[in-house]
N, C-alpha and C. Protein backbone atom coordinates (compact mmCIF):
# COMPACT_ATOMS: atom_id res chain seq x y z
N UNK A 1 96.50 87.18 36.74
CA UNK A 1 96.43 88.57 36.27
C UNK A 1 97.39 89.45 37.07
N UNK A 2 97.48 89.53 38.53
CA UNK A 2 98.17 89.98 39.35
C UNK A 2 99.41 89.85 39.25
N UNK A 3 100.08 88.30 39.14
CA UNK A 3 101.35 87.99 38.73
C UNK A 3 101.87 88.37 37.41
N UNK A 4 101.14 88.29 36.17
CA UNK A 4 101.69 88.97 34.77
C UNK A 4 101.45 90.60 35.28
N UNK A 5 101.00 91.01 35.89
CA UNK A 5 101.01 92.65 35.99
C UNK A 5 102.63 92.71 36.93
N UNK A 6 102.63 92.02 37.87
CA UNK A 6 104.03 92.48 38.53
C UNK A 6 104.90 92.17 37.85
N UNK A 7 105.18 90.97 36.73
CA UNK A 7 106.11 90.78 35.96
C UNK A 7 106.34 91.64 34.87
N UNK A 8 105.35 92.33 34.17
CA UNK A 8 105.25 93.19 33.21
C UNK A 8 105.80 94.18 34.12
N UNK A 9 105.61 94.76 35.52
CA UNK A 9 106.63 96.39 35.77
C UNK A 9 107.78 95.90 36.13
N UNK A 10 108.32 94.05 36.48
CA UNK A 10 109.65 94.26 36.98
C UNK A 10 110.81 93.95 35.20
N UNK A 11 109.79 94.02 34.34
CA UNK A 11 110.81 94.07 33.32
C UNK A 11 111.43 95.44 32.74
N UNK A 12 112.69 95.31 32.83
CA UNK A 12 113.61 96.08 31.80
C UNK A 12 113.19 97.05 31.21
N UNK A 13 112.11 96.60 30.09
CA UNK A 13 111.61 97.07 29.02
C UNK A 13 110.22 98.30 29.42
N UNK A 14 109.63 97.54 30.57
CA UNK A 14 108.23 98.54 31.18
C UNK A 14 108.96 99.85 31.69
N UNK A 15 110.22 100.33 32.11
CA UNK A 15 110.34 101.37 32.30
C UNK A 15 111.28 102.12 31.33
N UNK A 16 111.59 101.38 30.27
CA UNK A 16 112.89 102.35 29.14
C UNK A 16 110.85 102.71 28.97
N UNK A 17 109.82 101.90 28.39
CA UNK A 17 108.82 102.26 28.01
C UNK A 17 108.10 103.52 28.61
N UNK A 18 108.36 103.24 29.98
CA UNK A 18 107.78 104.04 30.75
C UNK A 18 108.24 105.87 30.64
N UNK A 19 109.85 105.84 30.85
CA UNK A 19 110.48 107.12 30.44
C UNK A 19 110.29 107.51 29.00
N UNK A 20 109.98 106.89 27.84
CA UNK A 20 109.54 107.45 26.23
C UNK A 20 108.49 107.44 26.19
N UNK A 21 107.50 107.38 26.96
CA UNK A 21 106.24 107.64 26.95
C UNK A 21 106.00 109.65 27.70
N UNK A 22 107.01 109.17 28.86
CA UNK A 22 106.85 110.58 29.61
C UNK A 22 107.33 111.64 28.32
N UNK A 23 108.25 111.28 27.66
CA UNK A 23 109.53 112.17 26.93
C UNK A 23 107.80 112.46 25.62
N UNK A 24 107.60 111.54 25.25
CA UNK A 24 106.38 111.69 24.24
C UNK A 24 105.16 112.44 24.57
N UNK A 25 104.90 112.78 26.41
CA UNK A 25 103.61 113.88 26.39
C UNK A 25 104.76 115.04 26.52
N UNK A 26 105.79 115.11 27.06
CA UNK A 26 106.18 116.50 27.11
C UNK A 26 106.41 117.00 25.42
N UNK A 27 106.64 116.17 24.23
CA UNK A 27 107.35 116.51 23.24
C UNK A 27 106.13 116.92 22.55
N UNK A 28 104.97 116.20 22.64
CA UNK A 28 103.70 116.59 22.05
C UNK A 28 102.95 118.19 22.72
N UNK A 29 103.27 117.84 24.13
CA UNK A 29 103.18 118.84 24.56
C UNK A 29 103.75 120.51 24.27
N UNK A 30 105.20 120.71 24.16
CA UNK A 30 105.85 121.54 24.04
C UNK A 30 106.08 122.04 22.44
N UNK A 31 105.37 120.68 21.09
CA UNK A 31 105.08 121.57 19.95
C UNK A 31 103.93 122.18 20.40
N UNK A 32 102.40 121.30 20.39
CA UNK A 32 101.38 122.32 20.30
C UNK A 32 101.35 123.56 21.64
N UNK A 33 102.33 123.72 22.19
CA UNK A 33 102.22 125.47 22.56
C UNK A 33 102.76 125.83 22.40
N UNK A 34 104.19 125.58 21.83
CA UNK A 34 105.11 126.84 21.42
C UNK A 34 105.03 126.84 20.00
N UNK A 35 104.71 126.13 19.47
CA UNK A 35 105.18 125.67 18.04
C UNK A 35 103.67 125.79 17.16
N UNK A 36 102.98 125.56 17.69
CA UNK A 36 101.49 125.05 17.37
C UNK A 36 102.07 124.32 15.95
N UNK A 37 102.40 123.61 15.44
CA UNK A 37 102.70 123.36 14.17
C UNK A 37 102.23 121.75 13.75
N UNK A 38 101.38 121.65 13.27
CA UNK A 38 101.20 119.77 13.05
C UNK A 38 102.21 118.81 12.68
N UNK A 39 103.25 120.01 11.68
CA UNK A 39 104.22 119.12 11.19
C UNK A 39 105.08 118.43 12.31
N UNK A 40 105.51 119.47 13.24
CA UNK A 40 106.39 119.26 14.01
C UNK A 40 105.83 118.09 14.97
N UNK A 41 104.05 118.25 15.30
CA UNK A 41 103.75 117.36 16.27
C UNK A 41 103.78 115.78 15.39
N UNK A 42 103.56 115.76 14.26
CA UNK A 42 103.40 114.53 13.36
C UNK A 42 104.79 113.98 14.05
N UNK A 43 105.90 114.75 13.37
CA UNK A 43 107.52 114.42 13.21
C UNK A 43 107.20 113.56 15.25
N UNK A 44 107.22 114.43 16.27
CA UNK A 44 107.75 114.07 17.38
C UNK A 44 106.78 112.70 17.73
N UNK A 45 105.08 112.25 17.40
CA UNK A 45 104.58 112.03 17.55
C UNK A 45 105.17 110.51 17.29
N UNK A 46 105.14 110.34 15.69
CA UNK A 46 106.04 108.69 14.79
C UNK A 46 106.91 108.74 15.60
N UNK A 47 107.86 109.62 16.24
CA UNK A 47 108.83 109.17 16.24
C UNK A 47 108.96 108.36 17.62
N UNK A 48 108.37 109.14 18.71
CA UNK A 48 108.10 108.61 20.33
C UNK A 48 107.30 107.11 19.93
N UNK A 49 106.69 106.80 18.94
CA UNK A 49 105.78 105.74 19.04
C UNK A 49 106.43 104.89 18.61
N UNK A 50 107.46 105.34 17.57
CA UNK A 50 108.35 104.25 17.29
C UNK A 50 109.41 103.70 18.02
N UNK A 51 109.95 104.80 18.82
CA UNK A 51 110.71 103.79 20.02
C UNK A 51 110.60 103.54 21.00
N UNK A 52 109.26 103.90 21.51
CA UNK A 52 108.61 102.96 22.66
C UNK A 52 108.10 101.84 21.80
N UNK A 53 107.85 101.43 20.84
CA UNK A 53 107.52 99.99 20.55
C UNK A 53 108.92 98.85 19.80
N UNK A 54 109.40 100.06 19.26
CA UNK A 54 111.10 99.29 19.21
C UNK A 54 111.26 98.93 20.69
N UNK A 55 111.32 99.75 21.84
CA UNK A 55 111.97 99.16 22.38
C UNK A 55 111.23 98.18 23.75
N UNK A 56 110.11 97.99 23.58
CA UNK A 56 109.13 97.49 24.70
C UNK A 56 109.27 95.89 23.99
N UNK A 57 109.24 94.94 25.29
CA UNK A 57 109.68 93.90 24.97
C UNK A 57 107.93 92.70 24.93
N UNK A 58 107.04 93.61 25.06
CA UNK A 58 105.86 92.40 25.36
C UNK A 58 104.47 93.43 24.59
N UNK A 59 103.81 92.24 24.03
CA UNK A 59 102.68 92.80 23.25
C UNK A 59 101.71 94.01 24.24
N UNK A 60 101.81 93.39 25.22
CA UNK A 60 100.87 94.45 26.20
C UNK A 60 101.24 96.00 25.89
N UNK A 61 102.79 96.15 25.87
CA UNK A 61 102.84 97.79 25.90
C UNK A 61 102.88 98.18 24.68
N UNK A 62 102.72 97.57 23.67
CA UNK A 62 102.68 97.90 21.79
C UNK A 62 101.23 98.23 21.69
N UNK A 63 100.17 97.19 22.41
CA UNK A 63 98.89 98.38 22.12
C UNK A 63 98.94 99.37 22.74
N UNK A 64 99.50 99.41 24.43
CA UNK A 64 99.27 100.43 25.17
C UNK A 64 99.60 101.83 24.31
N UNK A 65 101.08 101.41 23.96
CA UNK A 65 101.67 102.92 22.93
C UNK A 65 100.50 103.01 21.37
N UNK A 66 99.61 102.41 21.08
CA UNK A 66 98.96 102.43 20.40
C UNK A 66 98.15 102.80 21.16
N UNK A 67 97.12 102.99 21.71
CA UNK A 67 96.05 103.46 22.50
C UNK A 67 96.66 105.21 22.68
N UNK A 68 98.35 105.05 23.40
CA UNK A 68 98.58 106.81 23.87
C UNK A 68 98.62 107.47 22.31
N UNK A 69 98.74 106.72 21.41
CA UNK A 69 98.86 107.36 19.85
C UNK A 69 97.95 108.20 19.17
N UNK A 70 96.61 107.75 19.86
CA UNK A 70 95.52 108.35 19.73
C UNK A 70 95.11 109.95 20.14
N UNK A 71 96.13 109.97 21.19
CA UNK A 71 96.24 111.75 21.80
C UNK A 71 97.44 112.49 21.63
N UNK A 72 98.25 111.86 20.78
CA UNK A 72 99.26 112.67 20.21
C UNK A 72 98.88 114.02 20.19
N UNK A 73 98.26 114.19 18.61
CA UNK A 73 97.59 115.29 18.17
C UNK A 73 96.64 115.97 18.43
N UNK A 74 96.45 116.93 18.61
CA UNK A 74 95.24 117.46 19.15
C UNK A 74 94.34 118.23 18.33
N UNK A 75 94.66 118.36 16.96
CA UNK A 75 94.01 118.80 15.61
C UNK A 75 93.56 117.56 14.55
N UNK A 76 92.74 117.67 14.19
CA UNK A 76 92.17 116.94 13.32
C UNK A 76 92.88 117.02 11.78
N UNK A 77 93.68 117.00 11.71
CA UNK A 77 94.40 117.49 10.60
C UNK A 77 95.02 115.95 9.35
N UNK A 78 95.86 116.13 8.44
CA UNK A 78 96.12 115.03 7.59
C UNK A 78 97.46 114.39 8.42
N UNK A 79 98.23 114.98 8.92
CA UNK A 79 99.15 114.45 9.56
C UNK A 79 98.62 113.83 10.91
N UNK A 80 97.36 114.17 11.06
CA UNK A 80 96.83 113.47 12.85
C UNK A 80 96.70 112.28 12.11
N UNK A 81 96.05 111.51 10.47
CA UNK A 81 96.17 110.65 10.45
C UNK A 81 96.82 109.83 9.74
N UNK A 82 97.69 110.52 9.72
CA UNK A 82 98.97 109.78 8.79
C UNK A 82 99.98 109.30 10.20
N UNK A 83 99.83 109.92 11.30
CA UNK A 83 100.58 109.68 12.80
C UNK A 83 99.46 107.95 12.90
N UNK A 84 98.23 108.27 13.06
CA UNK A 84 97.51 107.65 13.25
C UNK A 84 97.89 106.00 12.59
N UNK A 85 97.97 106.20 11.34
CA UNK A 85 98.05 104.96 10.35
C UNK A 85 99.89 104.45 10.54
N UNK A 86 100.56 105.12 10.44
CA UNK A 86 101.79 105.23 11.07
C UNK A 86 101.97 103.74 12.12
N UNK A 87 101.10 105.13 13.40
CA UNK A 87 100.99 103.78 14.92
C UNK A 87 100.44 102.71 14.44
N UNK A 88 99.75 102.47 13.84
CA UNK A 88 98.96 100.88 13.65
C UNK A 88 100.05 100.05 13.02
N UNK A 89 100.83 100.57 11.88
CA UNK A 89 101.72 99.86 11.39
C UNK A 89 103.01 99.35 12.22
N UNK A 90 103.29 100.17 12.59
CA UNK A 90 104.38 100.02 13.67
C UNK A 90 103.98 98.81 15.07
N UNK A 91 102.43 99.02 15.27
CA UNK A 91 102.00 98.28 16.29
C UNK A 91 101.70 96.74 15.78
N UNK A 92 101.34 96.48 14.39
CA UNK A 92 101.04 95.54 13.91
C UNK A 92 102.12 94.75 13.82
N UNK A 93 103.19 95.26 13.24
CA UNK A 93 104.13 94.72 12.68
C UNK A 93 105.29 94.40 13.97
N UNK A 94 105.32 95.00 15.43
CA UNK A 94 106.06 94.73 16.52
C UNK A 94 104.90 93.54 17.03
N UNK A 95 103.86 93.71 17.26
CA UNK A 95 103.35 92.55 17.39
C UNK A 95 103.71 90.89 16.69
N UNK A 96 103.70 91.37 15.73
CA UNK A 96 103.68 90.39 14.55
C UNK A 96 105.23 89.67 14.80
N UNK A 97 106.20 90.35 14.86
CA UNK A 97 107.52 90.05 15.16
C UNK A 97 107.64 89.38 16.52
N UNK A 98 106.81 90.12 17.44
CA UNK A 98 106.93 88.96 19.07
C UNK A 98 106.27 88.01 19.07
N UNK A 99 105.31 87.56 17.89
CA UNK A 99 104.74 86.55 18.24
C UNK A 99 105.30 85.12 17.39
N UNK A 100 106.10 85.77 16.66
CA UNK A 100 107.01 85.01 15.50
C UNK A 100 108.26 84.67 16.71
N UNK A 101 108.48 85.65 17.40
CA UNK A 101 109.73 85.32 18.11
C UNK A 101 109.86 84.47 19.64
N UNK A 102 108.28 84.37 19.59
CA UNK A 102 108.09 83.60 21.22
C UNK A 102 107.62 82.33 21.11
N UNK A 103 108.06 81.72 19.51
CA UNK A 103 107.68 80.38 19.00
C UNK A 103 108.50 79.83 18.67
């Protein structure tokens, strides 16, 4: 457990992950207070989720960015779950591709 945890932060991929995750609370962040606007948080929300899982190289951080997907939004609204259904697809389907690709 110890050894896949140090190998998971000395890869490549755990910190491009790591910096689009930061870039994804400030972007979520900086619609709902200046902007308050769902659209805008939907738009920044897909989009941070989609390239932290484009670009994360191991199933571990595709749920993780699925788990942070869950606090995108902070309104209960149709776009919180259209972000919502969005992440699952995106998470399913990067899954689905690493496990096709590590065979």
């Amino acid at each position: 457990m110890i050894y896949s945890l140090v190998a998971l932060i000395s890869e490549k991929s755990f910190w491009i992950w790591l910096i689009l995750l930061s870039l994804l609370f400030f972007g979520v962040f900086f619609c709902n207070s200046f902007f308050s606007s769902t659209l805008i948080s939907f738009f920044f929300s897909t989009l941070f989720t989609f390239f932290s899982i484009v670009f994360s190289a191991s199933g571990i951080l595709c749920l993780a960015s699925l788990f942070f997907s869950f606090s995108l939004s902070f309104s209960f609204s149709l776009f919180f779950f259209l972000s919502l259904i969005l992440s699952f697809s995106f998470s399913f389907a990067s899954l689905f591709f690493l496990s096709r690709s590590r065979r």
